[in-house]
Protein backbone atom coordinates (compact mmCIF):
# COMPACT_ATOMS: atom_id res chain seq x y z
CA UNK A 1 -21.08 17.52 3.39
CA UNK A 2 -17.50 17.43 1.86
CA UNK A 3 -17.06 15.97 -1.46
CA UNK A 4 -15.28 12.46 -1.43
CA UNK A 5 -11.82 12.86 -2.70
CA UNK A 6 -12.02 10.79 -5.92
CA UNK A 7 -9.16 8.91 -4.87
CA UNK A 8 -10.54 7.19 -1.88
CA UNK A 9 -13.66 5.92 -3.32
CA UNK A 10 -13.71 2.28 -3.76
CA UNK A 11 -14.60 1.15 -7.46
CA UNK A 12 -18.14 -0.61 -7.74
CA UNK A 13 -18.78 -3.81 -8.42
CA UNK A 14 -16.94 -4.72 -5.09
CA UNK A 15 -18.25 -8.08 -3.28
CA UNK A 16 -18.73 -7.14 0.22
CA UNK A 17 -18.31 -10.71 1.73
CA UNK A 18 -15.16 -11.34 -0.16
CA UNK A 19 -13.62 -8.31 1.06
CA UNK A 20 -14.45 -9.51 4.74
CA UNK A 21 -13.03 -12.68 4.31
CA UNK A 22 -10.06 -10.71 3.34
CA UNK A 23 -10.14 -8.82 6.41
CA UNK A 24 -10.29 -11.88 8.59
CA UNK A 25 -7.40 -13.56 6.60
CA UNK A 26 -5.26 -10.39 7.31
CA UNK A 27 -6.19 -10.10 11.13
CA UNK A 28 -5.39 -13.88 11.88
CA UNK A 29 -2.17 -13.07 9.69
CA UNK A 30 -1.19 -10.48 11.94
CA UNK A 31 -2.11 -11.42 15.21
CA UNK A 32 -0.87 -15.25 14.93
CA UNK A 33 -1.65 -18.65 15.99
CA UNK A 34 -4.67 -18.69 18.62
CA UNK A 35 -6.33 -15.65 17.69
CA UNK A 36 -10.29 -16.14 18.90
CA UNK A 37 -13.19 -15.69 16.94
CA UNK A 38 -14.86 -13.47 19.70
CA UNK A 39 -10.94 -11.19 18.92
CA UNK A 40 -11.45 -10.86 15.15
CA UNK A 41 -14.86 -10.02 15.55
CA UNK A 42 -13.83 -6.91 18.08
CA UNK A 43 -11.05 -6.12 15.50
CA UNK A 44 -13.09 -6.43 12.23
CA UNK A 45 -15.96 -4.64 13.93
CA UNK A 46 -18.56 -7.94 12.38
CA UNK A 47 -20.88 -9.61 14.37
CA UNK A 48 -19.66 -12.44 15.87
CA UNK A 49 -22.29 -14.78 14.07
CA UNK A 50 -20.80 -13.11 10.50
CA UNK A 51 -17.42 -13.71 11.85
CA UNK A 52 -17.84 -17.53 12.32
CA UNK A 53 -19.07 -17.96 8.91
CA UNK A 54 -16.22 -16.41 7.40
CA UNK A 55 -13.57 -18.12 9.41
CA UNK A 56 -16.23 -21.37 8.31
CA UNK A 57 -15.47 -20.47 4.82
CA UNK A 58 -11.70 -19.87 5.28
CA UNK A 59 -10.66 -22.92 7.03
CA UNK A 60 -12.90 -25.23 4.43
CA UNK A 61 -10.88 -23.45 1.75
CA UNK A 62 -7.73 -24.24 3.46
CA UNK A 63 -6.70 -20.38 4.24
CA UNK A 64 -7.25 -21.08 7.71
CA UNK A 65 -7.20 -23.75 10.36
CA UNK A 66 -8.70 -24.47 13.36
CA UNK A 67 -6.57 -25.18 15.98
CA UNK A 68 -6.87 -27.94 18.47
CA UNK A 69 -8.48 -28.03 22.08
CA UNK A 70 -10.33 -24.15 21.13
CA UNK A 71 -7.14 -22.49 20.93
CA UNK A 72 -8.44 -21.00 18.16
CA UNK A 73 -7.32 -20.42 14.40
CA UNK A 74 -4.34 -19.87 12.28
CA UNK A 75 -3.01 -19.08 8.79
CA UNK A 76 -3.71 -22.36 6.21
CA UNK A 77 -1.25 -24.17 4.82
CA UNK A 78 -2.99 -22.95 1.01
CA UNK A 79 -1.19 -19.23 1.88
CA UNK A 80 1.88 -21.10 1.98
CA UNK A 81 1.53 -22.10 -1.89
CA UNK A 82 0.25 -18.32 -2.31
CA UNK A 83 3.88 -16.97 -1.13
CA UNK A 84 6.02 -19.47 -2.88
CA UNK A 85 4.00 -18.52 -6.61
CA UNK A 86 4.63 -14.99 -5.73
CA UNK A 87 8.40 -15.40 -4.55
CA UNK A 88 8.54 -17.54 -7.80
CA UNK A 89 7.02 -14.39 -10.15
CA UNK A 90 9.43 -11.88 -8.36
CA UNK A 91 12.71 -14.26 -8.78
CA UNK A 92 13.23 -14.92 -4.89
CA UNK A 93 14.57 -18.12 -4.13
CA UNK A 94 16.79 -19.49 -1.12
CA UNK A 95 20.24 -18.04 -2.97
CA UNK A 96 18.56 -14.09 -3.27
CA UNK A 97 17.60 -15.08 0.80
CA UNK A 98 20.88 -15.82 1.89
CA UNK A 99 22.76 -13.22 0.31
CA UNK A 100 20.28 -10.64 1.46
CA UNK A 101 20.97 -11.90 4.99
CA UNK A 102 24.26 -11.14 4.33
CA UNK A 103 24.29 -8.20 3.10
CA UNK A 104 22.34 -6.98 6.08
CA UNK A 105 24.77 -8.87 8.43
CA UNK A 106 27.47 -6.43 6.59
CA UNK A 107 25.74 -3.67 6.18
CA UNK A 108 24.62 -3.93 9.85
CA UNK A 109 20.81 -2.40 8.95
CA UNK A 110 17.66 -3.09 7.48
CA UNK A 111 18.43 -4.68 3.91
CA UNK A 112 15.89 -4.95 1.01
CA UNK A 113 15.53 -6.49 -2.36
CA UNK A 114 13.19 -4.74 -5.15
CA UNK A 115 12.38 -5.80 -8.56
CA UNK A 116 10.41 -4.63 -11.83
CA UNK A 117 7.13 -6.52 -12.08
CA UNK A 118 5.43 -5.23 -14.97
CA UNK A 119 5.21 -1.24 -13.97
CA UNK A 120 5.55 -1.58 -10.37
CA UNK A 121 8.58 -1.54 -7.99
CA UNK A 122 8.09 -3.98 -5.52
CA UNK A 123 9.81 -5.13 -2.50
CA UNK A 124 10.76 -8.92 -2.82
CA UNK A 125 12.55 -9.92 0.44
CA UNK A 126 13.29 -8.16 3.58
CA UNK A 127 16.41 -9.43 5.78
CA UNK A 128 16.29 -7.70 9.65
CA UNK A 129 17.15 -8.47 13.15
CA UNK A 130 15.70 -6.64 16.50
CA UNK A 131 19.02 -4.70 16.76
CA UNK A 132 18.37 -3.51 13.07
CA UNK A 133 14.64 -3.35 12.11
CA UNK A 134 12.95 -2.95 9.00
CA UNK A 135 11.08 0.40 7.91
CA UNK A 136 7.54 -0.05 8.44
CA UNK A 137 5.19 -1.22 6.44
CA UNK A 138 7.84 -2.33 4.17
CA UNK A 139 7.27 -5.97 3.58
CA UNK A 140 7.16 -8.65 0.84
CA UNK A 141 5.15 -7.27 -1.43
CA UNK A 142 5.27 -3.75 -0.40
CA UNK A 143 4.83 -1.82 -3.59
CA UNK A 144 4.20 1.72 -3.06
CA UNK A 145 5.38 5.40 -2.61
CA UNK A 146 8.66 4.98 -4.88
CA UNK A 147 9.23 8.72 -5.27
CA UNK A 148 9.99 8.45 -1.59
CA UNK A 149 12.02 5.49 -0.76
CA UNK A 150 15.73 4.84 -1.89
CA UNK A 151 15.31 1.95 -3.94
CA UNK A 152 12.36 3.41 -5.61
CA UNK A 153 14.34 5.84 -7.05
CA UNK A 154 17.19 3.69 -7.82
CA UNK A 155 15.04 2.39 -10.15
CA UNK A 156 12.47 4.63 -11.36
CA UNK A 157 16.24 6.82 -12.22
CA UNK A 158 16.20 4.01 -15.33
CA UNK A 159 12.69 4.43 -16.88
CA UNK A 160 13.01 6.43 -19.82
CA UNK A 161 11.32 10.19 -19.33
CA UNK A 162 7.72 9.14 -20.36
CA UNK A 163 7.66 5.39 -19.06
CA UNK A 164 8.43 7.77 -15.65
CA UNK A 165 5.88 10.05 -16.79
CA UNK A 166 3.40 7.43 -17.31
CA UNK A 167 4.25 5.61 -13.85
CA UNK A 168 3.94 8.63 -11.70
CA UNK A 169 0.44 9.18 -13.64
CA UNK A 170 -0.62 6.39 -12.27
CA UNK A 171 1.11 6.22 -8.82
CA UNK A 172 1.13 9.41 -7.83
CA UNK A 173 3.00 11.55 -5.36
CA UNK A 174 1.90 11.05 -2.21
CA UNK A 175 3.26 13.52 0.13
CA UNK A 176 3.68 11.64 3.28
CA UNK A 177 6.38 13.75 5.21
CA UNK A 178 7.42 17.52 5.20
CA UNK A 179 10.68 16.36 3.18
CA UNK A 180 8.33 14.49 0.53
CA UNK A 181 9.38 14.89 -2.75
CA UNK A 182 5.89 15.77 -4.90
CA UNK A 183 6.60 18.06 -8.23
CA UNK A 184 7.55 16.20 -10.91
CA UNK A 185 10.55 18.47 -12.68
CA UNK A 186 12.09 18.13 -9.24
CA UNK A 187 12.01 14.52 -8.65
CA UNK A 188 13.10 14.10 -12.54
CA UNK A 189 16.39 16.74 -11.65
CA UNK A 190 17.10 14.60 -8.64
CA UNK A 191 16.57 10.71 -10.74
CA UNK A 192 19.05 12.04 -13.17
CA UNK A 193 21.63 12.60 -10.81
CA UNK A 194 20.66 8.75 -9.36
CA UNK A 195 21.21 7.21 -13.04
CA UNK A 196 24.38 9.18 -13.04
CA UNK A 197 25.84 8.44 -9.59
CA UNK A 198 24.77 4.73 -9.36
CA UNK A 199 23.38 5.31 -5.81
CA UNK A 200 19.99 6.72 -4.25
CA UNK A 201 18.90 7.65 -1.04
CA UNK A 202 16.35 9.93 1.12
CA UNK A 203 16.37 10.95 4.61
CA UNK A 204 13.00 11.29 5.98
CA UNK A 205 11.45 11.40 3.00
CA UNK A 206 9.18 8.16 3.57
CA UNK A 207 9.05 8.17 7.29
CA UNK A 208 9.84 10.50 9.76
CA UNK A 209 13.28 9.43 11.26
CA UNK A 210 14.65 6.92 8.87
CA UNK A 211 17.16 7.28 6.33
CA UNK A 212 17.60 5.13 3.02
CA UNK A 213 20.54 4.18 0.48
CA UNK A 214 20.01 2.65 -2.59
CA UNK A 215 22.08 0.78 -5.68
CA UNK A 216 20.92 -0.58 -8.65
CA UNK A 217 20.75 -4.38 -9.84
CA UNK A 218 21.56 -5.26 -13.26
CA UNK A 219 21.38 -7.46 -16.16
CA UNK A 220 23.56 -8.84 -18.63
CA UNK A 221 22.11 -6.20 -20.76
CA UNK A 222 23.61 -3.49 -18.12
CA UNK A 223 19.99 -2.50 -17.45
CA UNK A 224 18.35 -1.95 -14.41
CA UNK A 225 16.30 -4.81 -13.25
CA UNK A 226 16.36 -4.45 -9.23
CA UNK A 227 17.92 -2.97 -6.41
CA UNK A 228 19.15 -3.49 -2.45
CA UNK A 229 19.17 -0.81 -0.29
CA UNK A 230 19.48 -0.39 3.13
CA UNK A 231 17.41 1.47 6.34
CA UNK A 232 19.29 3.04 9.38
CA UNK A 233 17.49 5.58 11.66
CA UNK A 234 17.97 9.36 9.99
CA UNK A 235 20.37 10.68 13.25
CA UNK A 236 22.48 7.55 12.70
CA UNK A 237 22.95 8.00 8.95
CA UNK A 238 25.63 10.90 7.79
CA UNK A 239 27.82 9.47 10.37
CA UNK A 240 27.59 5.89 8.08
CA UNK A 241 26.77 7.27 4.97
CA UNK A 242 29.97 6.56 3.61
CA UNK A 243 29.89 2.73 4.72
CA UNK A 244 26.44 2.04 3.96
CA UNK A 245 26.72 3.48 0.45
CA UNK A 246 30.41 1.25 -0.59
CA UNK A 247 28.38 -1.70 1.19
CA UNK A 248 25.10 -1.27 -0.65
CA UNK A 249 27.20 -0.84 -4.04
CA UNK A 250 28.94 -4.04 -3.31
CA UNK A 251 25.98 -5.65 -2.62
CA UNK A 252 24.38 -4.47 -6.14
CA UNK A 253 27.33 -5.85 -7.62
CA UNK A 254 26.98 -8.94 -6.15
CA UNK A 255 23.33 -9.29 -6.95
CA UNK A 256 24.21 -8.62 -10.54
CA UNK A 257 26.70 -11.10 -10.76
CA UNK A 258 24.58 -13.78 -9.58
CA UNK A 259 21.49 -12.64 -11.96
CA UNK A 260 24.36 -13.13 -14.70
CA UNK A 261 24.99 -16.78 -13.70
CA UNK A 262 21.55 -17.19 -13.92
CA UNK A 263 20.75 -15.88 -17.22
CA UNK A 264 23.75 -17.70 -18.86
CA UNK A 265 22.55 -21.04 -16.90
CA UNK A 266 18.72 -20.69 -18.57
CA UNK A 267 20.67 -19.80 -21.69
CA UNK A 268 22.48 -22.80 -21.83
CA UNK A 269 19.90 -25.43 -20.67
């Protein structure tokens, strides 16, 4: 029998139940309003009577309700609360929104906004459209894979060699296309060159035909605290390299200059 990779094995002490409430929570999530019991059952693979104790337990709690005439259930208005404390810890309000829209409307792709939270790079609003879709699985909250995305290194280029060291110790390299970045001394060779140039990008590095572009956000301090970047599809992108990167620097600029206003706002209250 082939030995577990260490890895994938889930920590003990692990409460089965509360990780299949979880599980419900994140199929009604994704599917929507109206989403059966009988349908998270199939997709959870529970028994139906398990199913309806959890979804019991959710909608008491408030995660869930139970919509009218048997339509069936939806998020809770509790998650709501959830998203605003977390928007609140990674410094997204309605003004970060906006100009993220923006920037996407100028940019015409995929924009993103990433900040520091403790060690991890994480992804703190998305602004899309159907013409110009995100990367997926990047979404609020998305914090993984840095080495491979464009605003991952953008800011990773700014961590001092053994804070980078000591993040990629715990992160890891993941190598999750054939254009992956995974040894160390040449991920550090190319992160120099980011702090240096003020931009980052990948193509294809993170997922197979997209392409990413990077700048760093700032603080009064001139260090890095964020970044925006932008996704286009990989055969689109040397054509608008030039364009996305001048929009995506602007749009770093921008960023910083409103985090300054900020800071001297707090200062002076």
């Amino acid at each position: 029998m082939p030995q577990q990779d260490e890895n994938s094995r889930e920590p003990s002490g692990l409460i089965g139940s509360a990780q299949r409430a979880l599980r419900v929570l994140e199929i009604v999530a994704a599917e929507g309003d109206g989403i059966t019991a009988k349908a998270i059952a199939r997709r959870a693979d529970y028994k139906l009577s398990t199913t309806y104790h959890l979804l019991n337990t959710l909608v008491h709690e408030g995660y869930l309700i139970r919509l009218g005439h048997g339509r069936g259930f939806g998020l809770g208005y509790k998650v709501g609360g959830l998203y605003n404390r977390l928007s609140d810890e990674l410094d997204v309000d309605d003004t970060t929104r906006d100009e993220l829209r923006l920037l996407h409307q100028r940019g015409q792709a995929a924009a993103y906004y990433t900040v520091f939270r403790d060690t991890q790079v994480v992804v703190a609003a998305v602004a899309d459209s159907a013409e110009f879709p995100r990367a997926k699985p990047i979404d609020f909250g998305f914090h993984e894979a840095a080495h491979a995305t464009a605003f991952g290194k953008a800011m990773l280029a700014s961590l001092p060699g053994r804070e980078r060291l000591d993040y990629f110790a715990g992160a890891g390299m993941q190598k999750l296309t054939a254009r992956t970045t995974v040894r160390l001394r040449d991920l550090d060779f190319e992160l120099d060159q980011v702090a240096r140039s003020g931009v980052a990008m990948e193509i294809e590095e993170f997922r197979p035909e997209i392409a990413c572009v990077s700048a760093p956000i700032l603080d009064t301090a001139n260090r890095v605290v964020g970044a925006v970047a932008f996704s286009v599809p990989a055969k689109e992108f040397q054509e608008r390299r030039w364009a996305l990167e001048r929009t995506v620097r602007a749009g770093a600029a921008r960023f910083s200059r409103l985090r300054a206003i900020t800071e001297v706002s707090l200062n002076e209250a």
